[in-house]
Protein backbone atom coordinates (compact mmCIF):
# COMPACT_ATOMS: atom_id res chain seq x y z
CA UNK A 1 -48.67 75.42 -35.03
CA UNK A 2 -48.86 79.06 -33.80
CA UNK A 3 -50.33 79.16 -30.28
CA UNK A 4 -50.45 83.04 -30.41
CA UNK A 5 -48.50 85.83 -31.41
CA UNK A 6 -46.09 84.89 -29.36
CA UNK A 7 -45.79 81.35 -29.12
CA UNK A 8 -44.96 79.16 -32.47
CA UNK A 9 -45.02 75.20 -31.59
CA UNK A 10 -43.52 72.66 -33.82
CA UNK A 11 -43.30 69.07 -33.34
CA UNK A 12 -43.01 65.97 -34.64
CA UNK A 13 -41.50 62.20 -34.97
CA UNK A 14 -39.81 59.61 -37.31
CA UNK A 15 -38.33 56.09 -37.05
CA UNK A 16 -35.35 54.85 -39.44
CA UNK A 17 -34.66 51.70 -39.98
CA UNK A 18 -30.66 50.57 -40.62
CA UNK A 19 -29.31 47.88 -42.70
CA UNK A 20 -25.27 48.61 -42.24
CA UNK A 21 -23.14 46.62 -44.63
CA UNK A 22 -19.46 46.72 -42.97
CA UNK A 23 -17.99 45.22 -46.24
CA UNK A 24 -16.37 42.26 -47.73
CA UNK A 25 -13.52 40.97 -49.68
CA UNK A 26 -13.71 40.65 -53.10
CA UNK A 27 -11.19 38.44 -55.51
CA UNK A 28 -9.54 39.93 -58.35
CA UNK A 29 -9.29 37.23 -61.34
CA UNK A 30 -5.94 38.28 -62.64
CA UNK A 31 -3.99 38.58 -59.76
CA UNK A 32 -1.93 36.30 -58.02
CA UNK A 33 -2.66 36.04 -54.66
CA UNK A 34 -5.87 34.82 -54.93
CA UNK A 35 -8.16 35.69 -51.68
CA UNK A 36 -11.47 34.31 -50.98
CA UNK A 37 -14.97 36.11 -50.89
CA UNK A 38 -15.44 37.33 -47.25
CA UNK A 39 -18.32 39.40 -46.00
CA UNK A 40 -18.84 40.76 -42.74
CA UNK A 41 -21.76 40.43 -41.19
CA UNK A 42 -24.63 42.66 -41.92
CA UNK A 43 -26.02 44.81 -39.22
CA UNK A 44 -29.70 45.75 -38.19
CA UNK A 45 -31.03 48.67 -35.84
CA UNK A 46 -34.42 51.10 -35.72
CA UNK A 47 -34.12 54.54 -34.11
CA UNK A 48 -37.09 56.48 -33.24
CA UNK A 49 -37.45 59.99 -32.56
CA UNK A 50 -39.50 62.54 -31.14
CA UNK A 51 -39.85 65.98 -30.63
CA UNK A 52 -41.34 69.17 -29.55
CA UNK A 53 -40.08 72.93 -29.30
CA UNK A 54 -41.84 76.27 -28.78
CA UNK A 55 -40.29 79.38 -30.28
CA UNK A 56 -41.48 82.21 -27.89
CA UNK A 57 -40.89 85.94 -29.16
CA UNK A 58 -40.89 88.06 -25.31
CA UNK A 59 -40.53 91.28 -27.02
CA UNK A 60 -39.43 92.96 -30.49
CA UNK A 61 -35.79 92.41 -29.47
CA UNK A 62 -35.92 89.48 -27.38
CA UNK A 63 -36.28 85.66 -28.38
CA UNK A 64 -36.32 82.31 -27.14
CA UNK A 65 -36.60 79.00 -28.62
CA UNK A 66 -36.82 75.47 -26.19
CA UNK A 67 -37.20 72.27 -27.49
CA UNK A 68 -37.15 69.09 -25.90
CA UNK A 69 -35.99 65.63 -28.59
CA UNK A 70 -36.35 61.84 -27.59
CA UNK A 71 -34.10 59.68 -28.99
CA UNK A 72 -33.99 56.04 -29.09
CA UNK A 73 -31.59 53.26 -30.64
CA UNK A 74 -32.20 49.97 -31.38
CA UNK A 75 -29.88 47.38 -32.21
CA UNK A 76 -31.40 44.09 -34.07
CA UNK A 77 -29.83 40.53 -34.47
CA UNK A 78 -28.93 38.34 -36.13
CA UNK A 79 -25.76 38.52 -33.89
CA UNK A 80 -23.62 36.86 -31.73
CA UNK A 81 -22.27 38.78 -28.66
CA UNK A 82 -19.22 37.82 -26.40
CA UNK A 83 -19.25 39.23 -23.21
CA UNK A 84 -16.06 39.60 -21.04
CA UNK A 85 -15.23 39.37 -17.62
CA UNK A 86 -12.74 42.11 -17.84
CA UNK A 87 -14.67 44.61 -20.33
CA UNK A 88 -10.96 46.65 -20.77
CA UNK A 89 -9.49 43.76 -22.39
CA UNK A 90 -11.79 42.06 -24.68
CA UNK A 91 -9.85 39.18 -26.31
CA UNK A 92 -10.43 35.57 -26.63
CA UNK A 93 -8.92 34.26 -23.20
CA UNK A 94 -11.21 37.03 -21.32
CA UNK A 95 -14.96 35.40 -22.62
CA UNK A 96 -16.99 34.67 -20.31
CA UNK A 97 -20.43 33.88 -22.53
CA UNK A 98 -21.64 33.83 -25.50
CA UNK A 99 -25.17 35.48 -26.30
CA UNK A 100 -27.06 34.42 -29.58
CA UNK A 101 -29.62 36.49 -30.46
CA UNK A 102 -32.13 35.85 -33.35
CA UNK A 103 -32.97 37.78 -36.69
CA UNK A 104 -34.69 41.00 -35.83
CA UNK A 105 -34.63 40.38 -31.59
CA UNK A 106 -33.21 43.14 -29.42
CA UNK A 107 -29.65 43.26 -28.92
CA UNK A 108 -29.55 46.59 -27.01
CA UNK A 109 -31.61 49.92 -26.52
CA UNK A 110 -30.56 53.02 -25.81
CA UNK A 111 -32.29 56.11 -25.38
CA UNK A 112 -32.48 59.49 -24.07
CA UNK A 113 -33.74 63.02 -23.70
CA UNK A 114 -31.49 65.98 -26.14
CA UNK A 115 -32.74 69.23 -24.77
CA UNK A 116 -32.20 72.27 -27.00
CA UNK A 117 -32.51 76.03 -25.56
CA UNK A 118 -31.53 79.13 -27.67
CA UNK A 119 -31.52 83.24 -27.39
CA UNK A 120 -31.77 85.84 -29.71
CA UNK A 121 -31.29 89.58 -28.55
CA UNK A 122 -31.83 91.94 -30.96
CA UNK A 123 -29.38 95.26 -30.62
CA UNK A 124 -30.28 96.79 -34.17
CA UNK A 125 -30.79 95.89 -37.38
CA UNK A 126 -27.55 94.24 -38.34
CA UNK A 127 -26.46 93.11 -34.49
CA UNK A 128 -27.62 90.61 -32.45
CA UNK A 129 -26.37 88.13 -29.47
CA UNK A 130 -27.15 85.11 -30.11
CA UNK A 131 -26.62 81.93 -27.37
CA UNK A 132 -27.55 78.22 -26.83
CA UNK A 133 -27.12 75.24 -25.65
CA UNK A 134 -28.18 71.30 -26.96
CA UNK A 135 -27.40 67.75 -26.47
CA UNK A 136 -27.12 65.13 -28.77
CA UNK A 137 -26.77 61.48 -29.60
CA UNK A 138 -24.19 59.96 -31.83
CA UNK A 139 -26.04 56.08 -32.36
CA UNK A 140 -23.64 55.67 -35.35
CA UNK A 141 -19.43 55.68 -35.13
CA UNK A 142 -16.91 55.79 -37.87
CA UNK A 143 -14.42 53.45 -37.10
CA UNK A 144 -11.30 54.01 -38.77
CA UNK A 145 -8.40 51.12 -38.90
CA UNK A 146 -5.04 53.32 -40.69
CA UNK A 147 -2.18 50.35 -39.73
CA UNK A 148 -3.58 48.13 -42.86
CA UNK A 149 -1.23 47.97 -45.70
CA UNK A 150 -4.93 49.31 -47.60
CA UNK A 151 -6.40 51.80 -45.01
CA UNK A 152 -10.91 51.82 -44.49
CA UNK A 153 -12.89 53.17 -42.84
CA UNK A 154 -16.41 51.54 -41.89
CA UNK A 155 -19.67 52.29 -40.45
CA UNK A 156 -21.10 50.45 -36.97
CA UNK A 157 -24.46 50.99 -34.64
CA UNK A 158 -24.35 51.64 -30.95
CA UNK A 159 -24.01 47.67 -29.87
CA UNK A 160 -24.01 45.46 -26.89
CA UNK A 161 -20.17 47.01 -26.42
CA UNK A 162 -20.04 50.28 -27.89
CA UNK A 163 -22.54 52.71 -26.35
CA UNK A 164 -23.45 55.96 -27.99
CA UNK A 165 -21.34 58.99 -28.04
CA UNK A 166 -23.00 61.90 -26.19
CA UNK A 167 -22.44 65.57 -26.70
CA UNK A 168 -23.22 68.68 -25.25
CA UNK A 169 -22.70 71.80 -27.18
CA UNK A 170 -22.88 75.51 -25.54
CA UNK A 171 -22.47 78.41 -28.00
């Protein structure tokens, strides 16, 4: 949307839902150690967004752009959650509870505000400076395991225990 000539507006939003398959085991006929089917449990989580930035031109050589992003994160059951009453060593002996949670009920939310701010000074007509700054929200981590004898590497939401990974980049 262009305010003026100075002023461009954008915005928007979106919501994405998640179905995260960690993986299973799967038996090979012809060999001989036979293993049986396993599958880890499937995952669930919605994550809206929302967002709004201006790009404002001051002068012929000078530019700005601000923006302002929600971002939410929503984990879903089914699931069963262990909680810990020493949260640096999660093992059996430490549980404290045991939290069931239904198909499609809230497990945990997390959400926050990423603002964005950029420059653009113009010098001539091949140089510019160009700065900015942004935060943003990692909802979704690679874990990697590398000791197995067959190293993977699998996909997990933001959970009850693992919060998201937040970043702030200056350039």
């Amino acid at each position: 949307t262009t305010l003026n000539n100075k002023h461009q507006l954008q915005y928007g939003a979106n919501v994405i839902y998640y179905t995260f398959r960690p993986g299973a085991t799967q038996p090979v006929p012809e060999s001989q150690i036979q293993l049986p089917y396993i599958e880890l449990e499937k995952k669930y989580a919605i994550e809206p967004a929302a967002y709004i930035s201006d790009e404002w031109k001051v002068n012929r050589r000078f530019s700005m752009q601000s923006g302002l992003r929600y971002n939410g994160f929503a984990n879903l059951g089914k699931s069963k959650v262990y909680t810990y009453a020493n949260e640096e060593n999660r093992s059996g002996d430490n549980v404290t509870d045991t939290l069931d949670f239904r198909s499609g009920e809230l497990v945990k939310y997390y959400h926050g505000l990423e603002p964005r701010l950029a420059f653009k000074y113009t010098i001539d007509s091949s140089s510019s400076f160009k700065g900015g700054y942004n935060r943003m929200r990692q909802n979704i981590h690679l874990i990697t395991n590398t000791s197995a004898a067959t190293p993977f590497d699998i996909y997990l939401p933001s959970d009850y225990h693992f919060k998201p990974q937040i970043a702030d980049q200056v350039s």
